[in-house]
Protein backbone atom coordinates (compact mmCIF):
# COMPACT_ATOMS: atom_id res chain seq x y z
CA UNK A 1 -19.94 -82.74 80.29
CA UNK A 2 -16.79 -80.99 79.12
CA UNK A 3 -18.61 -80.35 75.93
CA UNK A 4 -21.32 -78.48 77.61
CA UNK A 5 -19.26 -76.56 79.87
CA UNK A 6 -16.96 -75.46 76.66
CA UNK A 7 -20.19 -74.81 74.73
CA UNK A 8 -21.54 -72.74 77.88
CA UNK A 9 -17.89 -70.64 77.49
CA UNK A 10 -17.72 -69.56 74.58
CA UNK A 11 -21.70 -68.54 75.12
CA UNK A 12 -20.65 -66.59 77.21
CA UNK A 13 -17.43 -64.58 75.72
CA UNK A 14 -19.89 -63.60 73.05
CA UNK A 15 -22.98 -62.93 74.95
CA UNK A 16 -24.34 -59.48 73.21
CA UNK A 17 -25.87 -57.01 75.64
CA UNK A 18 -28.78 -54.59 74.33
CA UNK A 19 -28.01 -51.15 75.44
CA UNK A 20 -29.42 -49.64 78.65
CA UNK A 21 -32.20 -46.47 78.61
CA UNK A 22 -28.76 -43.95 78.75
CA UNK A 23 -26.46 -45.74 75.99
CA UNK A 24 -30.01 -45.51 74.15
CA UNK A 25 -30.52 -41.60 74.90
CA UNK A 26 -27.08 -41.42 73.64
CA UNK A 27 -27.55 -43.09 69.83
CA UNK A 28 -30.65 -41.25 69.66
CA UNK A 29 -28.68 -37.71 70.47
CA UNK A 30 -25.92 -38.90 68.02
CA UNK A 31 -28.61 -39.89 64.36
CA UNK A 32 -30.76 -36.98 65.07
CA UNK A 33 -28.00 -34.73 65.55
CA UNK A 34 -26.12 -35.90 62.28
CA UNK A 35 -29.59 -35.70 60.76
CA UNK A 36 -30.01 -31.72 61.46
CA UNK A 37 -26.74 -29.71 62.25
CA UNK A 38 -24.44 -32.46 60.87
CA UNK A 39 -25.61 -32.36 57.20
CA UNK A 40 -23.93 -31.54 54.34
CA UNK A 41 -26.71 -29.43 52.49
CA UNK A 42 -30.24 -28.76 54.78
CA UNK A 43 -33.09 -31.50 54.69
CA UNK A 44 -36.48 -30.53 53.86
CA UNK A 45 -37.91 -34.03 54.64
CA UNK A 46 -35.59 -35.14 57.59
CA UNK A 47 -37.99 -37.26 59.94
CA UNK A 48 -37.13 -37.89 63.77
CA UNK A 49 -35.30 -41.05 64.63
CA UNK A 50 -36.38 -43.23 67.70
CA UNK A 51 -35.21 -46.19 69.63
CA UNK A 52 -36.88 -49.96 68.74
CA UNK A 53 -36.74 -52.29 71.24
CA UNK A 54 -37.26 -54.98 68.41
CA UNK A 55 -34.53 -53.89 65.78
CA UNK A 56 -32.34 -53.94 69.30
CA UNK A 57 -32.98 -57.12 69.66
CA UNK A 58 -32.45 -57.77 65.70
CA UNK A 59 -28.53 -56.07 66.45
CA UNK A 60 -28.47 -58.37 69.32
CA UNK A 61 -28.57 -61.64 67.63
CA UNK A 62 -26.21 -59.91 64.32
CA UNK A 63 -23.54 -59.04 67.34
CA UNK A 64 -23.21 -62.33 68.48
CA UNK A 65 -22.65 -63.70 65.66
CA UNK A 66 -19.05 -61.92 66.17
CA UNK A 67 -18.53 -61.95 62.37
CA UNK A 68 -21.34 -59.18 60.62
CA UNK A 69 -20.87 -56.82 58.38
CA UNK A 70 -22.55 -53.70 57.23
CA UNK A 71 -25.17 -53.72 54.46
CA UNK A 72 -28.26 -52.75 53.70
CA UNK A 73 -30.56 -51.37 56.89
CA UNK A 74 -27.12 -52.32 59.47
CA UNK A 75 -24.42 -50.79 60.12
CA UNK A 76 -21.16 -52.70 61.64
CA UNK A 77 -18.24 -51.69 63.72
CA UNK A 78 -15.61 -53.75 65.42
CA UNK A 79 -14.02 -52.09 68.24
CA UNK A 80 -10.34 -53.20 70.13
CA UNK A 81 -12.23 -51.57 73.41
CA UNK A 82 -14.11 -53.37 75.75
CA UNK A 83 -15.85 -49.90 77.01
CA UNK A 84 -18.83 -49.73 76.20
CA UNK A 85 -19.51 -46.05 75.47
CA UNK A 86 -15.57 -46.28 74.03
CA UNK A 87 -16.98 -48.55 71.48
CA UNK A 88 -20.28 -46.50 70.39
CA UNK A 89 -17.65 -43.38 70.10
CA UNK A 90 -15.36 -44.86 67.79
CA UNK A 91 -18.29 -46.72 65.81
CA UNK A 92 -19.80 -43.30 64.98
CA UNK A 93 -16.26 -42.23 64.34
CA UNK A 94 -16.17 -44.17 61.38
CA UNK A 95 -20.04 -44.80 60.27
CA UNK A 96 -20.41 -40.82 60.48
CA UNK A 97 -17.65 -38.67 60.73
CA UNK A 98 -14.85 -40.39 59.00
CA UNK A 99 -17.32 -41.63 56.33
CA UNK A 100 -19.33 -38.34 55.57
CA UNK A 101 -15.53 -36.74 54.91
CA UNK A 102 -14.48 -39.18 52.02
CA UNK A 103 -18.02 -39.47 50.76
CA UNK A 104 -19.09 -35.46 50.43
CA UNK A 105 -15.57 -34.95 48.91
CA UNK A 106 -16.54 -37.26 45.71
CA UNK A 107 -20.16 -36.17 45.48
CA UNK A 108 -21.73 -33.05 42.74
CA UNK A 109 -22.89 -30.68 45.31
CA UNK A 110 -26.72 -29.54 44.31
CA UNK A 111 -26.56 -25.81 42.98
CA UNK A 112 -30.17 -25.18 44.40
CA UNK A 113 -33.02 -25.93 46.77
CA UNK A 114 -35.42 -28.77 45.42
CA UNK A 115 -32.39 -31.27 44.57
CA UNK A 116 -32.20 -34.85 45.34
CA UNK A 117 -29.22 -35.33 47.77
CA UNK A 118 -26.65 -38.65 47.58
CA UNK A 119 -28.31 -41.19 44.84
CA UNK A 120 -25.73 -43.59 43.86
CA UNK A 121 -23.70 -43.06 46.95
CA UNK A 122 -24.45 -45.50 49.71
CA UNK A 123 -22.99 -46.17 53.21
CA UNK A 124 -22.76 -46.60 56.73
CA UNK A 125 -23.04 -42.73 56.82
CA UNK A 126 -25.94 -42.26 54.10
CA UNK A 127 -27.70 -44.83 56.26
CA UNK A 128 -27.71 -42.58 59.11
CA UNK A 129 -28.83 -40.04 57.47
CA UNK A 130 -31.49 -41.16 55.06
CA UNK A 131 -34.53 -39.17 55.39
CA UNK A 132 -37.44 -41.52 55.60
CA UNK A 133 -35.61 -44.07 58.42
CA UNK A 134 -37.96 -43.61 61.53
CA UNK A 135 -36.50 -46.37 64.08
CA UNK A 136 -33.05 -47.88 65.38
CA UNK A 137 -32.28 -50.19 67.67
CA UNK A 138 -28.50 -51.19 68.84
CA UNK A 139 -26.61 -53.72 70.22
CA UNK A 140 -23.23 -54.57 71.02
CA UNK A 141 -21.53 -58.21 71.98
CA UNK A 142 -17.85 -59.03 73.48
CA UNK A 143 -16.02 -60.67 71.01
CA UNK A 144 -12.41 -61.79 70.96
CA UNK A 145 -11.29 -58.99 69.13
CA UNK A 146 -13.41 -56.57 71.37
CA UNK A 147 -16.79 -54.90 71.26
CA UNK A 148 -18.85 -55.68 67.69
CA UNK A 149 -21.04 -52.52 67.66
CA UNK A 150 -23.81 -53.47 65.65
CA UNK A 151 -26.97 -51.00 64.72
CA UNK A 152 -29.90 -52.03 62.81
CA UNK A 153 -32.54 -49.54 61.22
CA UNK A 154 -35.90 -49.22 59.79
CA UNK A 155 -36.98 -48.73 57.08
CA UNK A 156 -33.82 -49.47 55.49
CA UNK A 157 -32.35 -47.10 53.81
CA UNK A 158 -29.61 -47.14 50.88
CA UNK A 159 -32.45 -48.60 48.10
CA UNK A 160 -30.78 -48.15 45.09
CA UNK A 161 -31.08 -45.18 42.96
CA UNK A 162 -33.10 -43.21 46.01
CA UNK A 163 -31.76 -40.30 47.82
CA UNK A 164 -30.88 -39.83 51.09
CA UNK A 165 -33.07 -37.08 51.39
CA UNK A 166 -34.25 -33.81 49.94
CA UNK A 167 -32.61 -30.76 49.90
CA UNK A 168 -34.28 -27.12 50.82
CA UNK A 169 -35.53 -25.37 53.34
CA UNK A 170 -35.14 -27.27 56.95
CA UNK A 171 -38.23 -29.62 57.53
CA UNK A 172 -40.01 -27.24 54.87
CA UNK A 173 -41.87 -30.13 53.33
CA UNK A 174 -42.33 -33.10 55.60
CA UNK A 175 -44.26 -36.10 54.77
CA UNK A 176 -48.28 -35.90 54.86
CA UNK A 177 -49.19 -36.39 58.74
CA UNK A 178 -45.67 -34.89 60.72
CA UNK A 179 -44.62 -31.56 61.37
CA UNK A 180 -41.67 -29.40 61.75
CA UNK A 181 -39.73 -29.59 65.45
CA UNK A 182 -36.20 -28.88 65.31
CA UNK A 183 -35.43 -29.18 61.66
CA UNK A 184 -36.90 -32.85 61.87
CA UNK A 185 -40.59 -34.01 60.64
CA UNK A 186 -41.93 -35.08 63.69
CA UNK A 187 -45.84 -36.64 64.56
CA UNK A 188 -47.94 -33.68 66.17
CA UNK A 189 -47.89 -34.41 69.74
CA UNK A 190 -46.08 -37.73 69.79
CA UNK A 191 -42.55 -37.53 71.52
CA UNK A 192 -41.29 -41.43 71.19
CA UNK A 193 -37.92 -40.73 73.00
CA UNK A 194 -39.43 -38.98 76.14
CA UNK A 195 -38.92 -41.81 78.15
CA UNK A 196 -35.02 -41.70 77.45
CA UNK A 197 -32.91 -40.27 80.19
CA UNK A 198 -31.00 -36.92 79.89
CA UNK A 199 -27.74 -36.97 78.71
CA UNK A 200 -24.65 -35.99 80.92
CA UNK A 201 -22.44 -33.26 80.38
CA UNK A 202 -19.77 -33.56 78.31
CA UNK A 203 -21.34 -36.54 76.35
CA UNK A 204 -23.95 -34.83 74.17
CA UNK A 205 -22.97 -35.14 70.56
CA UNK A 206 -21.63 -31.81 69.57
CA UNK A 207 -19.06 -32.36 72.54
CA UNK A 208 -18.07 -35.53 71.43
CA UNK A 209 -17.25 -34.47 67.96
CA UNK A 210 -16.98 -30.52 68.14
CA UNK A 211 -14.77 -30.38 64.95
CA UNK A 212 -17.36 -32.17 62.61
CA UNK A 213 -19.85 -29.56 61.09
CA UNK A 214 -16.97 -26.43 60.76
CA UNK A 215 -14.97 -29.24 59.01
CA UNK A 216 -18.07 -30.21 56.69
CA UNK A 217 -18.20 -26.59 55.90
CA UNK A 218 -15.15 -26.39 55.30
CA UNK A 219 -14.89 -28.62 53.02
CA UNK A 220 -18.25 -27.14 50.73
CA UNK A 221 -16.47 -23.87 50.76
CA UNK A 222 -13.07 -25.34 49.54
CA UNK A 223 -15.32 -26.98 46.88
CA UNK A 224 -17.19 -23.69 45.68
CA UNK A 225 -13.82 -22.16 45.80
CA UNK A 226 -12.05 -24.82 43.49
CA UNK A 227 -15.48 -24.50 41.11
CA UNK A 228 -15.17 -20.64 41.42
CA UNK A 229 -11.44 -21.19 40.19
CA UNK A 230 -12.70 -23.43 37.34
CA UNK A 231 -10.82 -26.74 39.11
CA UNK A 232 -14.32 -28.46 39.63
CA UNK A 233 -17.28 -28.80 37.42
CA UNK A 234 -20.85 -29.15 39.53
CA UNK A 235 -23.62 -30.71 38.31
CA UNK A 236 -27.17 -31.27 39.62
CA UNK A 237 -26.90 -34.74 37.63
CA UNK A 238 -25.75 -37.88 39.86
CA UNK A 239 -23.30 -40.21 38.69
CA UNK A 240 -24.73 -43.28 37.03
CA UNK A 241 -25.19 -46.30 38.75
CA UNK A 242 -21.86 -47.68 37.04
CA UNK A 243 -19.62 -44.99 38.22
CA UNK A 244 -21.03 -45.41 41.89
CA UNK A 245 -21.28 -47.69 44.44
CA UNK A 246 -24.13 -49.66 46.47
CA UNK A 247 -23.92 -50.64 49.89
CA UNK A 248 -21.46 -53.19 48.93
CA UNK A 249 -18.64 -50.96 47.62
CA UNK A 250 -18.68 -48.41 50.92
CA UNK A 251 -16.94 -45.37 50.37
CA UNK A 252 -13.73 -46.37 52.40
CA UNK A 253 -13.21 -44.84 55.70
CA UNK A 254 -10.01 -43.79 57.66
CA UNK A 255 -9.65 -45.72 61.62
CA UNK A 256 -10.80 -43.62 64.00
CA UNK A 257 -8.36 -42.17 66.72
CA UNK A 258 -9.33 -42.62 70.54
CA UNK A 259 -7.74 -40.21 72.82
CA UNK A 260 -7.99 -41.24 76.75
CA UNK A 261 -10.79 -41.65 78.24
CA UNK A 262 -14.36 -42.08 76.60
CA UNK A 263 -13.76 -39.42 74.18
CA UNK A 264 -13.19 -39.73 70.34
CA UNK A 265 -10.80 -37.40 69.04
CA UNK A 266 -12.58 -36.18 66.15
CA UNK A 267 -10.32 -35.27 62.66
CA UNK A 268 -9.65 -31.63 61.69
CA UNK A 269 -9.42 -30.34 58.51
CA UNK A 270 -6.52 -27.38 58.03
CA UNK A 271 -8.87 -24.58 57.59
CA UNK A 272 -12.26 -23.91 59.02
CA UNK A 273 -13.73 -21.23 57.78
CA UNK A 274 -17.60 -21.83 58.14
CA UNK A 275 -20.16 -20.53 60.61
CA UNK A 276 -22.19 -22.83 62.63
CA UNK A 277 -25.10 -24.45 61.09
CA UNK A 278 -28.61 -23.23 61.73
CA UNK A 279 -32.19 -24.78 61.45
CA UNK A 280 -35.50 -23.85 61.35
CA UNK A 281 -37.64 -23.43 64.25
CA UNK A 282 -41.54 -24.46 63.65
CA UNK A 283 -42.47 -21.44 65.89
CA UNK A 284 -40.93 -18.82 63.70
CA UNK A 285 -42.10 -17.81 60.17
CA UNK A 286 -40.55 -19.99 57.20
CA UNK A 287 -37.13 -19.12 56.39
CA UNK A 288 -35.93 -17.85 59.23
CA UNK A 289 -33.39 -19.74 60.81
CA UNK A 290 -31.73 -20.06 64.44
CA UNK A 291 -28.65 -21.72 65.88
CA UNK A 292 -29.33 -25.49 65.96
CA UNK A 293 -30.19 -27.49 69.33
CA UNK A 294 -27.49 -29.08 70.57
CA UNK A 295 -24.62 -27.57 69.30
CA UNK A 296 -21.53 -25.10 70.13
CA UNK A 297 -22.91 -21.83 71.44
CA UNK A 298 -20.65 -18.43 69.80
CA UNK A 299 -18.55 -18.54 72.01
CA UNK A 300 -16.74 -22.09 71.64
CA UNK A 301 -13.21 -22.42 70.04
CA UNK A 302 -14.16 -23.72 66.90
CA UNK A 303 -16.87 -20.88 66.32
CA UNK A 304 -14.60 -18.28 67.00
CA UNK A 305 -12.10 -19.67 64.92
CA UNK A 306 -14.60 -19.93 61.79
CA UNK A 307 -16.11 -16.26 63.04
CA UNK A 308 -12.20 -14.57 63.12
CA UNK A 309 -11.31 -16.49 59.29
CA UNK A 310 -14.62 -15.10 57.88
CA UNK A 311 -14.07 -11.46 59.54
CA UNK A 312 -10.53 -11.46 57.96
CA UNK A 313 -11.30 -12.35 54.87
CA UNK A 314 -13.98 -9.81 54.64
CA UNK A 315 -11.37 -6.69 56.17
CA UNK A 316 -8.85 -7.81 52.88
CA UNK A 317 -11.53 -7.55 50.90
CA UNK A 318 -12.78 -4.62 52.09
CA UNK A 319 -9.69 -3.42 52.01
CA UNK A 320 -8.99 -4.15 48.33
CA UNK A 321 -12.01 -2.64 47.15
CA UNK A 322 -11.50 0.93 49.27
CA UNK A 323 -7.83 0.91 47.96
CA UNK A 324 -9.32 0.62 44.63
CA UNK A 325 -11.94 3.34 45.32
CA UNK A 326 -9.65 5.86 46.19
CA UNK A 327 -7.22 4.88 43.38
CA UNK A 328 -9.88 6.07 40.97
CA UNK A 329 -10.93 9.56 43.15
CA UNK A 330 -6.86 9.95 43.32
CA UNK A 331 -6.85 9.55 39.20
CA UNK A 332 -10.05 11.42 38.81
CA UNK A 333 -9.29 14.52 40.85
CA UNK A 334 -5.27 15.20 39.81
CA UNK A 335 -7.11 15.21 36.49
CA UNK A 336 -9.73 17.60 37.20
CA UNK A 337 -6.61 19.42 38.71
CA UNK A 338 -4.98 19.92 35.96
CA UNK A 339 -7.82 20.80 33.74
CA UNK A 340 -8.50 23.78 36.16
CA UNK A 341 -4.76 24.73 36.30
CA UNK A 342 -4.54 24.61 32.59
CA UNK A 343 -7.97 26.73 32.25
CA UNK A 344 -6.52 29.47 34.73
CA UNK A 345 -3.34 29.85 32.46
CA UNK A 346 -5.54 30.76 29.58
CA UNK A 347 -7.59 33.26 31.37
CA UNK A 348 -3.91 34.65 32.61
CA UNK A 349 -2.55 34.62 29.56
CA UNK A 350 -6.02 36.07 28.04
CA UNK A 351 -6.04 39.31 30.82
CA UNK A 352 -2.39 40.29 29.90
CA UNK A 353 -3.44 40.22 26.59
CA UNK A 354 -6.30 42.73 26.90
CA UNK A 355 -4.23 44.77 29.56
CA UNK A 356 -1.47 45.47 26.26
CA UNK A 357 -4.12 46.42 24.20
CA UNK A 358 -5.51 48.68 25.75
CA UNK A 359 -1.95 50.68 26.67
CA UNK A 360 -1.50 50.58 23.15
């Protein structure tokens, strides 16, 4: 009898609990956000993420376990909070935000549209983002050492030697049979997560990490600047398998930070000079591009921060180039001066001249 009633304890301190219709709306808002406005470089074949009751209940029996790890089609986070919504902040923390830092940093950046994004480079974070995943379903169990956040997709993504997705034009060439809707490739007419709840203020994904895309750009434009400077080489060639890793050798990512509350405090780069990113509408004619859904509007912190580094930049180099326009007008017209100056001597001297001869 004691056995059963131990057995029946310990049952219980790792029971895992499959997320309720908001905690769902709220990993659906976080992938398809990370999918669109949080990229690196723009996805042409991006398709919408949904929830999956099944692959829910697939994270439910890996979280109870207590003792899983991420590989390929699941990602894995063990949090020291028993909150629940603590616990899916600080396991995006580090799948996404942390992870997409130290990753993008080592990768060849593509040097035009039509390029094959992240092959060879494979992760909790190139899971999230991998173009042709469709479905997730999440979970999350009390363990001893807290909450094991545990997320399991499909199709799986990180196959070796396949990219996470394609990169041109938002959703400019998604798969036969979707269309473009937000900068994802979505099924005409089919709208899986409409049953999902809205998401409260203050939680929506962009308000939960507000630093994350102006420190992504930040960190491209450091890169161009360093290639532009002759530090860094780019090349539309990935690394070899051999130089890489697979979903075994995870690019390594910092621990997140948790500030009080519910809230992640998201890392900052020193400098963030980027605008916000922008994606394709499928009303408006190809290439033309608005601010993304979901995101800060102009007038938020970080935007005007990014929006007051760019405008400075461009007055000192404005500035530079009229100095050095009216340097050469200076140089120019003292010369013509002094050509005309010189000329009027001559025709001085020339006039006296013809004045004395005639006296004489």
């Amino acid at each position: 009898m004691k056995t059963l009633i131990l057995y029946a304890a310990i049952v219980v301190l790792v029971r895992a609990e499959i997320y309720t219709e908001p905690h769902q709306a709220i990993w659906i808002d976080r992938h398809n956000y990370f999918r669109t406005t949080g990229l690196p470089w723009s996805a042409s074949n991006m398709l919408q993420m949904k929830w999956d009751a099944e692959l829910a209940t697939k994270a439910d029996a890996t979280a109870v376990t207590c003792s899983a790890t991420t590989g390929k089609g699941l990602n894995v986070f063990q949090s020291s909070s028993t909150d629940v919504s603590t616990a899916i902040d600080e396991a995006i923390q580090q799948w996404v935000v942390d992870t997409a830092m130290t990753t993008i940093k080592s990768m060849p950046q593509p040097s035009s549209t039509g390029l094959d994004v992240g092959v060879g480079y494979y992760n909790s974070y190139s899971q999230v983002v991998w173009a042709e995943t469709t479905n997730v379903g999440c979970a999350s169990a009390t363990c001893s050492g807290g909450q094991m956040v545990v997320c399991a997709y499909s199709p799986a993504g990180n196959n070796e030697n396949s990219p996470w997705y394609k990169h041109a034009s938002q959703a400019s060439e998604c798969p036969t049979g979707t269309m473009a809707s937000h900068a994802l490739c979505i099924k005409e007419g089919d709208d899986p997560n409409s049953h999902l709840p809205a998401i409260p203020p203050g939680r929506l994904t962009y308000e939960i990490y507000p630093a994350f895309v102006a420190d992504i750009h930040a960190l491209l434009i450091n890169s161009s600047r360093d290639f532009a400077n002759g530090e860094l080489i780019l090349t539309s060639k990935p690394m070899s398998s051999s130089a890489t890793s697979s979903i075994s050798k995870n690019i390594p990512a910092t621990t997140p930070e948790v500030k009080s509350g519910n809230s992640i405090v998201p890392s900052k780069t020193t400098e963030t000079t980027t605008s916000p990113s922008l994606t394709k509408d499928e009303d408006e004619v190809p290439g033309k591009v608005r601010a993304s859904f979901d995101e800060p509007s102009a007038n938020s912190p970080e935007i005007q921060e990014v929006s007051t580094a760019e405008a400075a930049t461009s007055k000192s180099k404005e500035s530079h180039e009229v100095a050095h326009e009216l340097t050469i007008s200076g140089i120019i017209g003292m010369h013509a001066i002094g050509v005309l100056a010189v000329a009027g001597i001559l025709l001085l001297v020339r006039c006296q001249e013809t004045v004395e001869e005639s006296e004489d």
